[in-house]
N, C-alpha and C. Protein backbone atom coordinates (compact mmCIF):
# COMPACT_ATOMS: atom_id res chain seq x y z
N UNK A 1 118.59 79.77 117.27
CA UNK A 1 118.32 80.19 115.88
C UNK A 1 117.44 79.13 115.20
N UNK A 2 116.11 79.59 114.82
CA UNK A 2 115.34 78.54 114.04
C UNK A 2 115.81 78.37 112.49
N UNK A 3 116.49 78.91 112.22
CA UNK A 3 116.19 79.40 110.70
C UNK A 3 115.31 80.55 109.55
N UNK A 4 114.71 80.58 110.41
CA UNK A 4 113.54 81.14 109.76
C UNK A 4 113.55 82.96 109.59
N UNK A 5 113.05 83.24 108.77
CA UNK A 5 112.81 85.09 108.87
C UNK A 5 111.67 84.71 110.08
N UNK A 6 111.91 85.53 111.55
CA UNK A 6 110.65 85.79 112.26
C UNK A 6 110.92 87.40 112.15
N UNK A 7 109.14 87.22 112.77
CA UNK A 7 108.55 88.76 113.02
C UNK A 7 109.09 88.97 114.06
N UNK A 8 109.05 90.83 114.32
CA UNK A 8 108.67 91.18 115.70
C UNK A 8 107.77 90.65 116.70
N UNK A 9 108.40 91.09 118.12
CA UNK A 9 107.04 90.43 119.29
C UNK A 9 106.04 91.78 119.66
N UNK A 10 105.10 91.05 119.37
CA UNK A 10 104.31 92.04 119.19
C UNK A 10 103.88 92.92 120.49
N UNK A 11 104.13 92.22 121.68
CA UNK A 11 104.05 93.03 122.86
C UNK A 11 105.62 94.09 123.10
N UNK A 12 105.96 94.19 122.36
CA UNK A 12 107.46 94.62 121.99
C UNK A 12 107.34 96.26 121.87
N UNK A 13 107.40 96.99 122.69
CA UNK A 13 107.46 98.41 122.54
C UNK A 13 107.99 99.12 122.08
N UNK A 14 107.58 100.53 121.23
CA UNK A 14 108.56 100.89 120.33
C UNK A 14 108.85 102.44 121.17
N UNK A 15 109.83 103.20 121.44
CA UNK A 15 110.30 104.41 121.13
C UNK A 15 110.11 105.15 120.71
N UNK A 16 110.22 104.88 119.22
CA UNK A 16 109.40 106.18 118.41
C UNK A 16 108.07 105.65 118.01
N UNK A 17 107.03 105.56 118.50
CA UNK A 17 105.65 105.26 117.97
C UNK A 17 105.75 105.43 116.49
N UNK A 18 105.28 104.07 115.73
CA UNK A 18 104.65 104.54 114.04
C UNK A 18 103.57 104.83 113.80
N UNK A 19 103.90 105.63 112.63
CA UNK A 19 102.61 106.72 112.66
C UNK A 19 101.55 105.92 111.02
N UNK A 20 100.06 105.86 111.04
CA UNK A 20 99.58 105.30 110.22
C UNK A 20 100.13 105.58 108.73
N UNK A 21 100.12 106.93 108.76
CA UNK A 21 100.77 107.29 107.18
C UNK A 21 101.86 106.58 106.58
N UNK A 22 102.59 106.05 107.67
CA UNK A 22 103.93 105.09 107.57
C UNK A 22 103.91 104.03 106.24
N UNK A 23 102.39 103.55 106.85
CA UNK A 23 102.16 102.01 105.94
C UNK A 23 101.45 102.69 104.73
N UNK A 24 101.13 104.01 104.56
CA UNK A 24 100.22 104.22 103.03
C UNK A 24 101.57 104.51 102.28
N UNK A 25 101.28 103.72 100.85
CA UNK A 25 102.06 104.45 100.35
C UNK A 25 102.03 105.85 99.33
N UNK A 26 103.24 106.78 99.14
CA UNK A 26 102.67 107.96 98.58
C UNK A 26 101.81 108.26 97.46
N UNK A 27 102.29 106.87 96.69
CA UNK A 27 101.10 106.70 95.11
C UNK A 27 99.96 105.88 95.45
N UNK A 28 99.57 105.62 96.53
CA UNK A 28 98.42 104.84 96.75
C UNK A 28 97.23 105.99 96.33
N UNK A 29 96.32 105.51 95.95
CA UNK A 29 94.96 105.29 95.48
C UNK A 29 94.01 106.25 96.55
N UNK A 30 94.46 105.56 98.00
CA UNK A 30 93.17 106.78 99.00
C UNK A 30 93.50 107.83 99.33
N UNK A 31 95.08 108.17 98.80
CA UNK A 31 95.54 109.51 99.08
C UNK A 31 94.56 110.53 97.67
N UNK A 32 94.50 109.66 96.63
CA UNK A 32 93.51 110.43 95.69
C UNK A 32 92.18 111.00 96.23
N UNK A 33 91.36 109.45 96.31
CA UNK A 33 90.21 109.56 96.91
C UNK A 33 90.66 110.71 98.48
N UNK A 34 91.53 111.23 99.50
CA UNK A 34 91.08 111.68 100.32
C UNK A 34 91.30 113.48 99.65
N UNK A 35 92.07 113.37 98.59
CA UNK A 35 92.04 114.98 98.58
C UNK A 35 90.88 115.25 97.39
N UNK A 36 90.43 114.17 97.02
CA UNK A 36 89.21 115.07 96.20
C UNK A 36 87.66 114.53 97.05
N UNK A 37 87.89 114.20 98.12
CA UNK A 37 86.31 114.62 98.79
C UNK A 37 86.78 115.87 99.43
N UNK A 38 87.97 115.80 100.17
CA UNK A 38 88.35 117.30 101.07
C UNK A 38 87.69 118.39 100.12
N UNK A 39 88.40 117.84 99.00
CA UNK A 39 88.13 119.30 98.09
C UNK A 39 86.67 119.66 96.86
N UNK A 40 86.22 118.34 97.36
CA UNK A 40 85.13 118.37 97.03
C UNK A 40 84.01 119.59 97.73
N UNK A 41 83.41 120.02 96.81
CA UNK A 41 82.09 121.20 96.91
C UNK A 41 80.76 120.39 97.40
N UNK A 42 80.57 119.90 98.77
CA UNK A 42 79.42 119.10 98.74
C UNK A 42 77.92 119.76 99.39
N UNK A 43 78.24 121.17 99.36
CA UNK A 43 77.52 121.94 100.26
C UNK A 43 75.79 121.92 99.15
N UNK A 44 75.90 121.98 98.19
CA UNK A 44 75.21 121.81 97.39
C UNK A 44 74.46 120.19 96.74
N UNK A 45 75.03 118.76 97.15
CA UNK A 45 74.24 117.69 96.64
C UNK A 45 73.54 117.69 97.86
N UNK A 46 72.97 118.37 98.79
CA UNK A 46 71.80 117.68 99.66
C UNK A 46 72.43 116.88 100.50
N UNK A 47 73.19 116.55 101.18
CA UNK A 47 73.74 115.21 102.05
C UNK A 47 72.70 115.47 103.66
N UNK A 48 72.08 114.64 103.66
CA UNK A 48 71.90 114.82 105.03
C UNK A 48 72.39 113.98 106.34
N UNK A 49 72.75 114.61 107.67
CA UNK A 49 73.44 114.66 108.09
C UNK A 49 73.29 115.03 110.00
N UNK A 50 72.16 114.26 109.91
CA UNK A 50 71.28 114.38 111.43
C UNK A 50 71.74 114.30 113.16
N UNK A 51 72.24 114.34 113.61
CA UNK A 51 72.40 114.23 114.99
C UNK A 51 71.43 112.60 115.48
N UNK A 52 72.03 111.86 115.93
CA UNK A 52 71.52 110.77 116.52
C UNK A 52 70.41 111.28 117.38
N UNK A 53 68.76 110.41 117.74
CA UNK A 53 68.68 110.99 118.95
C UNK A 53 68.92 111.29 120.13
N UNK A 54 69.53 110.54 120.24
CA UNK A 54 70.24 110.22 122.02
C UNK A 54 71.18 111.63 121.59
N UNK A 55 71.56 112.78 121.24
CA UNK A 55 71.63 113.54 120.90
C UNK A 55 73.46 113.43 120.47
N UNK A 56 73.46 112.45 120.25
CA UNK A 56 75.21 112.18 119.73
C UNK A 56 75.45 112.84 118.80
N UNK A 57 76.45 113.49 118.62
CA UNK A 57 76.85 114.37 117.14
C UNK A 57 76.99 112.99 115.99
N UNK A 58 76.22 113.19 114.60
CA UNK A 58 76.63 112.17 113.32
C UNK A 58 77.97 112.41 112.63
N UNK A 59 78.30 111.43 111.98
CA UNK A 59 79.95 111.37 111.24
C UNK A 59 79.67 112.58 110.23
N UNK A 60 80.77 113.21 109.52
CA UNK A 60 80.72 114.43 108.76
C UNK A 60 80.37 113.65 107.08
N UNK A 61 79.71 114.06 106.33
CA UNK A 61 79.38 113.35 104.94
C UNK A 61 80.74 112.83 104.48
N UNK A 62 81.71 114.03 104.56
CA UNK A 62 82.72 113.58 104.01
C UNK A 62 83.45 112.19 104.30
N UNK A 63 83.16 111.75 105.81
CA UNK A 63 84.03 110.96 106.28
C UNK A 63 83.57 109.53 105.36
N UNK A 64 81.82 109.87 105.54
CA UNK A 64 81.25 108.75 104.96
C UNK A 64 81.33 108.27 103.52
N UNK A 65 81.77 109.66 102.88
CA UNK A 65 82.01 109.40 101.20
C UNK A 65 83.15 108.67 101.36
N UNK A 66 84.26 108.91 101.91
CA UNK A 66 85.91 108.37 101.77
C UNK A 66 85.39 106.56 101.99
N UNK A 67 84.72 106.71 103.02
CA UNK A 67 84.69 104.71 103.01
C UNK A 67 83.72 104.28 101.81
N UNK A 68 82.77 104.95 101.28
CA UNK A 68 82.28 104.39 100.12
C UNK A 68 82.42 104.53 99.25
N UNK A 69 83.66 105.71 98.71
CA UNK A 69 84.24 105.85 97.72
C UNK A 69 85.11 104.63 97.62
N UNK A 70 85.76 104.10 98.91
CA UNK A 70 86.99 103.66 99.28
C UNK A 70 86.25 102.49 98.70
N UNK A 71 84.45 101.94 99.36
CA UNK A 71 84.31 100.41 98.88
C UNK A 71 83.96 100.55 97.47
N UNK A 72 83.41 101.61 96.39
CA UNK A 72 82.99 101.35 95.85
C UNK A 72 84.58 100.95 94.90
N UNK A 73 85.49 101.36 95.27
CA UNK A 73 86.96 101.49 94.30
C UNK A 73 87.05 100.35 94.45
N UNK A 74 87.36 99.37 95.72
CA UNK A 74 87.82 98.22 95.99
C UNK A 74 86.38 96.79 95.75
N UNK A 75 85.19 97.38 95.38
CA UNK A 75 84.29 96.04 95.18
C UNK A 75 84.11 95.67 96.35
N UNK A 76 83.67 96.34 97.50
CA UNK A 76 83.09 96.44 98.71
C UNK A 76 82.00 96.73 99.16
N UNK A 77 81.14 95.82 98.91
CA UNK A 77 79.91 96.08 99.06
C UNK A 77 78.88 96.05 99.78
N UNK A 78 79.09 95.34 100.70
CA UNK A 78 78.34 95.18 102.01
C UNK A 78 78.33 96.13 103.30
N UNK A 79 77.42 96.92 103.52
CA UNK A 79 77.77 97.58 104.91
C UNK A 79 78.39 96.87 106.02
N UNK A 80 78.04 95.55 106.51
CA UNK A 80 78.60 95.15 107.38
C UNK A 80 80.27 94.86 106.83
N UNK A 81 80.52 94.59 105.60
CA UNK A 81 82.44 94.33 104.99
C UNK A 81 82.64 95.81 105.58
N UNK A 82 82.10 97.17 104.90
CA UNK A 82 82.63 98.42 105.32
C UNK A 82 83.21 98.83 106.72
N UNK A 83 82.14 98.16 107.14
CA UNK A 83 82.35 97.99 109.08
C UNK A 83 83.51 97.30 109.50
N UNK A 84 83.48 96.24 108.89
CA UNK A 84 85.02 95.57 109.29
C UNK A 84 85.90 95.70 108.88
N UNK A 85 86.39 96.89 107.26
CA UNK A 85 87.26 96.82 106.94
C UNK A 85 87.76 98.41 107.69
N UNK A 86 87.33 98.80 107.84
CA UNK A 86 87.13 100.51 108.34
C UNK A 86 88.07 100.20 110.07
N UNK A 87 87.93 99.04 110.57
CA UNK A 87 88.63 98.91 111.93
C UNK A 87 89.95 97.68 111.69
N UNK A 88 89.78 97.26 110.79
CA UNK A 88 91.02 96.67 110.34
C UNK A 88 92.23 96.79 109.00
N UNK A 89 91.13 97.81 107.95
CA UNK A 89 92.13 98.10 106.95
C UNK A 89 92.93 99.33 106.85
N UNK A 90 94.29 99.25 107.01
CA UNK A 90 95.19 100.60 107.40
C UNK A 90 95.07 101.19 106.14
N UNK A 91 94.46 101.43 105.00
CA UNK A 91 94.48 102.03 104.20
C UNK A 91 93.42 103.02 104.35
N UNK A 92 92.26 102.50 105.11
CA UNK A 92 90.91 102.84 105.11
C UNK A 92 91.20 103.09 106.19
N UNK A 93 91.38 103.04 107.81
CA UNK A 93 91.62 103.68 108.73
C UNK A 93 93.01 105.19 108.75
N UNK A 94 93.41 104.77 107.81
CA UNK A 94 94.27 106.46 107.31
C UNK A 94 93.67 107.22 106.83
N UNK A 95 92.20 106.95 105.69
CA UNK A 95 91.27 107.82 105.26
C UNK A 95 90.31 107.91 105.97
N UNK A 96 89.85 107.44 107.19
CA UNK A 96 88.88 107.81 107.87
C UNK A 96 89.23 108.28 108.73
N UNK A 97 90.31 108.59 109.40
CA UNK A 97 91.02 109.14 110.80
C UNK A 97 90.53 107.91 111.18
N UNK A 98 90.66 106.95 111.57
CA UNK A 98 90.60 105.83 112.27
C UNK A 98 88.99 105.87 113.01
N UNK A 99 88.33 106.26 112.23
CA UNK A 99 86.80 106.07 112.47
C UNK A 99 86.27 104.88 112.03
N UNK A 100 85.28 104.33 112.82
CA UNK A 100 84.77 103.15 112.19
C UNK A 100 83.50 102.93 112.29
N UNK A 101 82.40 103.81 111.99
CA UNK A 101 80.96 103.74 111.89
C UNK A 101 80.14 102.17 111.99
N UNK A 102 79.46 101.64 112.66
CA UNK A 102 78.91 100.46 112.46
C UNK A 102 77.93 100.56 111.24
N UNK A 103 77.40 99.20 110.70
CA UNK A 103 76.89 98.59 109.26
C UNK A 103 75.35 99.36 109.01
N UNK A 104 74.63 99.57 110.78
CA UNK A 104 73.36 100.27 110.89
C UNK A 104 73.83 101.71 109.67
N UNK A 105 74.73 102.35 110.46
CA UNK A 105 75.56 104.25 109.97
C UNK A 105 75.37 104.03 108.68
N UNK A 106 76.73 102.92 108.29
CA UNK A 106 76.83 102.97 106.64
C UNK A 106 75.71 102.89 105.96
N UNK A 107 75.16 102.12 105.88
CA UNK A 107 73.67 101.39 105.21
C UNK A 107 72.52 102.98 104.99
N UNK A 108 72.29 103.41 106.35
CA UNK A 108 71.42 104.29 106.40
C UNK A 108 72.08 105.36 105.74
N UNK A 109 73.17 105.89 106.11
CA UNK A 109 73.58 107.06 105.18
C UNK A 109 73.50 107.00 103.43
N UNK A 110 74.24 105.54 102.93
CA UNK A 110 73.46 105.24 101.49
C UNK A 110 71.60 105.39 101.37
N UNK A 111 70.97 104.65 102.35
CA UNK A 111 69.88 104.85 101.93
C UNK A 111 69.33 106.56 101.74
N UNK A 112 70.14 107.26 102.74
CA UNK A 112 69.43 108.66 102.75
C UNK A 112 70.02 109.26 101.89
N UNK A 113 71.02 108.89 101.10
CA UNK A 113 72.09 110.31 100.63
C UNK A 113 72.16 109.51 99.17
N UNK A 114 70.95 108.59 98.53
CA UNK A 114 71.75 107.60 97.38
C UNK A 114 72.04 108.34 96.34
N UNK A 115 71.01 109.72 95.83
CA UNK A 115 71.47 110.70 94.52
C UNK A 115 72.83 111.35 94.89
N UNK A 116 72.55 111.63 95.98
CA UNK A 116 74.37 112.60 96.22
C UNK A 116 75.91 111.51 96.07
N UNK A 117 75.58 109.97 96.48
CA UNK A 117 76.38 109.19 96.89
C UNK A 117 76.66 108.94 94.68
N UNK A 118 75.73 109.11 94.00
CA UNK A 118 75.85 108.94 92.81
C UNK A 118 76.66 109.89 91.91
N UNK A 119 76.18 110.79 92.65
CA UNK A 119 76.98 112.09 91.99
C UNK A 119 78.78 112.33 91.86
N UNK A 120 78.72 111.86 93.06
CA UNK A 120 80.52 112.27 93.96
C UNK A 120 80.77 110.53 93.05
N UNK A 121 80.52 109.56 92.77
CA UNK A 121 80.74 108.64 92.26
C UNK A 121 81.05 109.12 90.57
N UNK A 122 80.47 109.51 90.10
CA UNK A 122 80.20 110.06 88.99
C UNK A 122 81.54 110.85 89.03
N UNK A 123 81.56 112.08 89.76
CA UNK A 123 82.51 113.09 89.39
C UNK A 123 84.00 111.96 89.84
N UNK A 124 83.87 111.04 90.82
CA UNK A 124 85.03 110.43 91.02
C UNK A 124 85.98 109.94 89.61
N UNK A 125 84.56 109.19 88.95
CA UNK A 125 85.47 107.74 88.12
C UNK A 125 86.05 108.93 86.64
N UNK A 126 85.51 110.18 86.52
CA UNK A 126 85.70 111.12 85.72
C UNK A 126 86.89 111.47 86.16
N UNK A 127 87.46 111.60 87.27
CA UNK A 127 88.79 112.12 87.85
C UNK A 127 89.71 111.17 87.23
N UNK A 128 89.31 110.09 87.67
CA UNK A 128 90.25 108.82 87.41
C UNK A 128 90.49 108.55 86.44
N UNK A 129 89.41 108.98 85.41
CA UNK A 129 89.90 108.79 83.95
C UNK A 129 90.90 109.71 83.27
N UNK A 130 90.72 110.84 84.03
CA UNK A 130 91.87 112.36 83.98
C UNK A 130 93.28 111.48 84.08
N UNK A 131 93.35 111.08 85.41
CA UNK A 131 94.53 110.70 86.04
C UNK A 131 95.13 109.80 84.82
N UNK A 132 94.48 108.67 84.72
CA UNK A 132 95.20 107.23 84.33
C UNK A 132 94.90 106.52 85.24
N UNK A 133 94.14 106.59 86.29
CA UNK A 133 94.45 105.65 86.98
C UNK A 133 93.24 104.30 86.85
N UNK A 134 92.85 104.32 86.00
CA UNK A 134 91.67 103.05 85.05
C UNK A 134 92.48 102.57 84.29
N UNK A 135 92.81 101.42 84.67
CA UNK A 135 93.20 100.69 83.59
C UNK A 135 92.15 99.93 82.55
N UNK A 136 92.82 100.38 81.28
CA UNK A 136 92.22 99.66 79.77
C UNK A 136 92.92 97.83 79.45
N UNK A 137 91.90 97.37 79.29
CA UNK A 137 92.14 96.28 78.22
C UNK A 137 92.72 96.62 77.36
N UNK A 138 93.91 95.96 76.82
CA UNK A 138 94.35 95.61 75.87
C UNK A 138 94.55 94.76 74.92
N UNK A 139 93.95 94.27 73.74
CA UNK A 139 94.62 92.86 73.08
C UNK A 139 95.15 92.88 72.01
N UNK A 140 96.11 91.97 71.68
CA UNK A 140 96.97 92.22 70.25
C UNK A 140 97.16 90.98 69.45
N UNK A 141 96.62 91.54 68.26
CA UNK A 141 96.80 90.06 67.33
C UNK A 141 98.01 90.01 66.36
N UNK A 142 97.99 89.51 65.15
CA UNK A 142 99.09 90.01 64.40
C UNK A 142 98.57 90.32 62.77
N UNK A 143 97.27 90.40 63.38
CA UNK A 143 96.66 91.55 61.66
C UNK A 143 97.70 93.04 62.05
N UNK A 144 98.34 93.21 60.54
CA UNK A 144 98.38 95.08 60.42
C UNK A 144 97.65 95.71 59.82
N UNK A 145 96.89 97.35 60.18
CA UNK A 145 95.98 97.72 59.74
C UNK A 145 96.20 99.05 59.61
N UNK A 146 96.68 99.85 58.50
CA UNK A 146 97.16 100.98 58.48
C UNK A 146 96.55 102.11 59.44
N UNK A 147 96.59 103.02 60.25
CA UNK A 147 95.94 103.85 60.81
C UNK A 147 95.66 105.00 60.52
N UNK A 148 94.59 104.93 60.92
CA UNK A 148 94.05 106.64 60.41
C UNK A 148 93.65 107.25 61.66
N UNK A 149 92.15 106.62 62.19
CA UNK A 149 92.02 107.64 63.30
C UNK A 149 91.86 106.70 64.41
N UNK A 150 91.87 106.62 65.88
CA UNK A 150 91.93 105.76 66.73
C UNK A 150 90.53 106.16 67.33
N UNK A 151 89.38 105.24 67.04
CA UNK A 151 87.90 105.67 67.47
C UNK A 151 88.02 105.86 69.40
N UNK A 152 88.79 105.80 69.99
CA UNK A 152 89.13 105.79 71.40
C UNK A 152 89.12 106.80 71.42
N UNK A 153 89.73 107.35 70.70
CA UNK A 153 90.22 108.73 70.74
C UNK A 153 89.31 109.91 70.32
N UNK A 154 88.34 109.39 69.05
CA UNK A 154 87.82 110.80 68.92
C UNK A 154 86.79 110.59 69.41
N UNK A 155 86.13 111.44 69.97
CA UNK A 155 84.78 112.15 71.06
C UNK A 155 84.02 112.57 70.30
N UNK A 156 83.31 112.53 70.48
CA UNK A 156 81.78 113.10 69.86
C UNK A 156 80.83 113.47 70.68
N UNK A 157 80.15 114.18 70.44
CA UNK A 157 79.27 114.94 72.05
C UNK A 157 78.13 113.62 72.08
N UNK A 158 77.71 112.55 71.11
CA UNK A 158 76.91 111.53 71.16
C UNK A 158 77.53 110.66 72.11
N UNK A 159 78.86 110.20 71.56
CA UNK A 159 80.06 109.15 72.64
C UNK A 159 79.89 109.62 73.39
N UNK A 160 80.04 110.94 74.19
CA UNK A 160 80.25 111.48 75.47
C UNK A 160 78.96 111.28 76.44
N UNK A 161 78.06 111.50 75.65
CA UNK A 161 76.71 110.67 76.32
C UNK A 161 76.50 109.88 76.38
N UNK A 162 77.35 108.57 75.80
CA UNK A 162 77.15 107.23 75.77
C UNK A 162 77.73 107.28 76.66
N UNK A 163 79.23 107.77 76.79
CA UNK A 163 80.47 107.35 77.89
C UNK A 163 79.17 107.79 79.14
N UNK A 164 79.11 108.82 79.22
CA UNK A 164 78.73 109.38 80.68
C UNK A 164 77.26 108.16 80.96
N UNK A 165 76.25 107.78 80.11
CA UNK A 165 75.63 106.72 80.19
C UNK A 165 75.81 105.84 80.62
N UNK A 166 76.66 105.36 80.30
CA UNK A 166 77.65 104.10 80.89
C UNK A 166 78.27 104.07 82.52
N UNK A 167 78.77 105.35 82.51
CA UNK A 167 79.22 105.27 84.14
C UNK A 167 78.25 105.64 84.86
N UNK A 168 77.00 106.39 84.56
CA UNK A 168 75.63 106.46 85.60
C UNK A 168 74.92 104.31 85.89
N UNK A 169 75.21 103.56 84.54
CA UNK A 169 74.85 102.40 84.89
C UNK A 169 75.73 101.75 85.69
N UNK A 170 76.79 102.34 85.98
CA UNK A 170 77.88 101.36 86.36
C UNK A 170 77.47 101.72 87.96
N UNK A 171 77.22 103.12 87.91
CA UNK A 171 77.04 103.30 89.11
C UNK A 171 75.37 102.67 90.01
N UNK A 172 74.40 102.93 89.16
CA UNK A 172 73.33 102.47 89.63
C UNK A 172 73.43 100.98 89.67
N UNK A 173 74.29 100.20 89.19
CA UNK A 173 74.14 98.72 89.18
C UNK A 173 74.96 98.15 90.23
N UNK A 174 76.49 98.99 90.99
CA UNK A 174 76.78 99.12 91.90
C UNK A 174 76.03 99.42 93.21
N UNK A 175 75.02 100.31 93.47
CA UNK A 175 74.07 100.79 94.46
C UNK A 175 73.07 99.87 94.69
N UNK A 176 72.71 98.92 93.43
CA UNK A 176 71.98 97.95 93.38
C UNK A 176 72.66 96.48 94.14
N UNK A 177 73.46 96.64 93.92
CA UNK A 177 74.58 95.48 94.75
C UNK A 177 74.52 95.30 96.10
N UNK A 178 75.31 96.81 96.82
CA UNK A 178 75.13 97.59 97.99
C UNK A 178 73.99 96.78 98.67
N UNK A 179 72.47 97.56 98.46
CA UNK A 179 71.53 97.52 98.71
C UNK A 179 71.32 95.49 98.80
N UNK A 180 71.14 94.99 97.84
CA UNK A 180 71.20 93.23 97.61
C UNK A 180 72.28 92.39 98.47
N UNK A 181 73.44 93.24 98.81
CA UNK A 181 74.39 92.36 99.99
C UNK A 181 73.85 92.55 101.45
N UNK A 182 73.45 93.87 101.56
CA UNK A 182 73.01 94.38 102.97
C UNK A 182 71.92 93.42 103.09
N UNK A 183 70.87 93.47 102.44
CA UNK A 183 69.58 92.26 102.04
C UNK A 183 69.81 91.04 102.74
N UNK A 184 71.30 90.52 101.92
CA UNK A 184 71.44 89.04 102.18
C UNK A 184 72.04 88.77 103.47
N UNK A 185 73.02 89.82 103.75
CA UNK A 185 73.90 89.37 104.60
C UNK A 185 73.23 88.54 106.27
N UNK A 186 73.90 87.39 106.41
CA UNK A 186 73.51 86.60 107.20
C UNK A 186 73.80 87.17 108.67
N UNK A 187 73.11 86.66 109.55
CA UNK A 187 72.80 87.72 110.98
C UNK A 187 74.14 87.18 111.63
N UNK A 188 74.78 88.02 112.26
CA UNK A 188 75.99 88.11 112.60
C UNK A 188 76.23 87.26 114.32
N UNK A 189 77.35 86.74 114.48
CA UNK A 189 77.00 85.83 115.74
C UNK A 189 77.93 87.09 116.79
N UNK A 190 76.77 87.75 117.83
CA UNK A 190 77.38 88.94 118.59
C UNK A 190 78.03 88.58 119.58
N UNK A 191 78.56 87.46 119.71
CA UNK A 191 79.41 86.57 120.76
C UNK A 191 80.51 87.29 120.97
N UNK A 192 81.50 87.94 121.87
CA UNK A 192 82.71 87.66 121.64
C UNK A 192 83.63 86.90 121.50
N UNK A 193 84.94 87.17 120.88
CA UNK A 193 85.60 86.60 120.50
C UNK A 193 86.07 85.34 121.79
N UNK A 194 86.45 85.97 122.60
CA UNK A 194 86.44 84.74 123.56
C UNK A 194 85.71 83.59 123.45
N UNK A 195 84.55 84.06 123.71
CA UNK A 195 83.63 82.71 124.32
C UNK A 195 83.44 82.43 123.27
N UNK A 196 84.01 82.56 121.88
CA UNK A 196 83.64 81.86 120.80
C UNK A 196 84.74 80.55 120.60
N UNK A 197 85.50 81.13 120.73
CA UNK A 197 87.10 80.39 120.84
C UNK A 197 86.81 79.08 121.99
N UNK A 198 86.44 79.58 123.17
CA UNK A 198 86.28 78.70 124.34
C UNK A 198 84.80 77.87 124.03
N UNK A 199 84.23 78.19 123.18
CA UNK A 199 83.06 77.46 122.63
C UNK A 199 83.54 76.01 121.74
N UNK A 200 84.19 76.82 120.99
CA UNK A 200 85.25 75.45 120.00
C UNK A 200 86.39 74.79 120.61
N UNK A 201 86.56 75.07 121.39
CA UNK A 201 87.77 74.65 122.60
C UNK A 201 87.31 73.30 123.45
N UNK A 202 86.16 73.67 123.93
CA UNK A 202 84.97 72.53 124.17
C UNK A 202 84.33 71.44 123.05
């Protein structure tokens, strides 16, 4: 007995296999994002959607919206992060069926699909504002100020064009990001993991 809480051994076999859904939980966030691309109408933004040449069948739009819905929710911005989180994050491998497109896929599908990728962004953060699931700032001082009307509250078809203004910048300044990480990102060392290990080992 060490003392200690240990883990399982991980070469340790299980009986009843666990199943990915296990670890999502039911109020999580990509269970949103996966039933409103399902049910999303995308037959109409243009997505294109080519066959590799080597004549490989391409990923379905949808699959590709769920991971960039997924980065744009989480501040994920790099095609190559998408790539690695897509084979290691169980949240994002439950919404992709455990697909994991490389950084070339992601990248190019934004570049080809960027008005449609704006749109489904657009109709997203509009959902979310339905839901609740945006959280507001709050701050509180200790002025009292009798109330009348709560300007949050009332709409005006001008506000509504401001609001909707606002989330087309949020979104184009996001795509602008995207695009500026892929840019920067430093060239990747294609070593495997081994001989990287046995490199520093030496």
């Amino acid at each position: 007995m060490s003392g200690f809480i240990e883990g399982e051994n991980r070469f340790q076999s299980t009986l009843f296999p666990e199943r990915v859904d296990d670890y999502v939980e039911e109020d999580s966030v990509v269970r949103v994002i996966d039933v409103f691309i399902d049910r999303l109408d995308i037959s109409g933004l243009g997505f294109k959607a080519e066959p590799a040449e080597t004549g490989r069948p391409g990923y379905h739009p949808r699959t590709m919206l769920k991971i960039y819905v997924y980065g744009y929710l989480n501040q994920v911005h790099s095609s190559r992060r998408l790539e690695r989180e897509a084979g290691r994050n169980v949240e994002l491998m439950w919404l992709s069926g455990r697909l994991a497109p490389d950084f070339k896929t992601i990248a190019n599908f934004r570049k080809d699909n960027g008005e449609a990728i704006r749109l489904v962004c657009r109709e997203f953060v509009m959902l979310c504002r339905k839901l609740n699931l945006l959280g507001d700032r709050l701050a509180i001082d200790g002025s009292k100020f009798k109330a009348v009307n709560n300007r949050d509250k009332n709409f005006t078809r001008g506000k509504m064009k401001r609001r909707l203004a606002a989330v087309e910048a949020s979104i184009e300044r996001y795509l602008g990001k995207l695009d500026q990480a892929d840019r920067s990102a430093p060239p990747e060392d294609t070593r495997p993991i081994k001989d990287r290990i046995a490199a520093l080992t030496e």
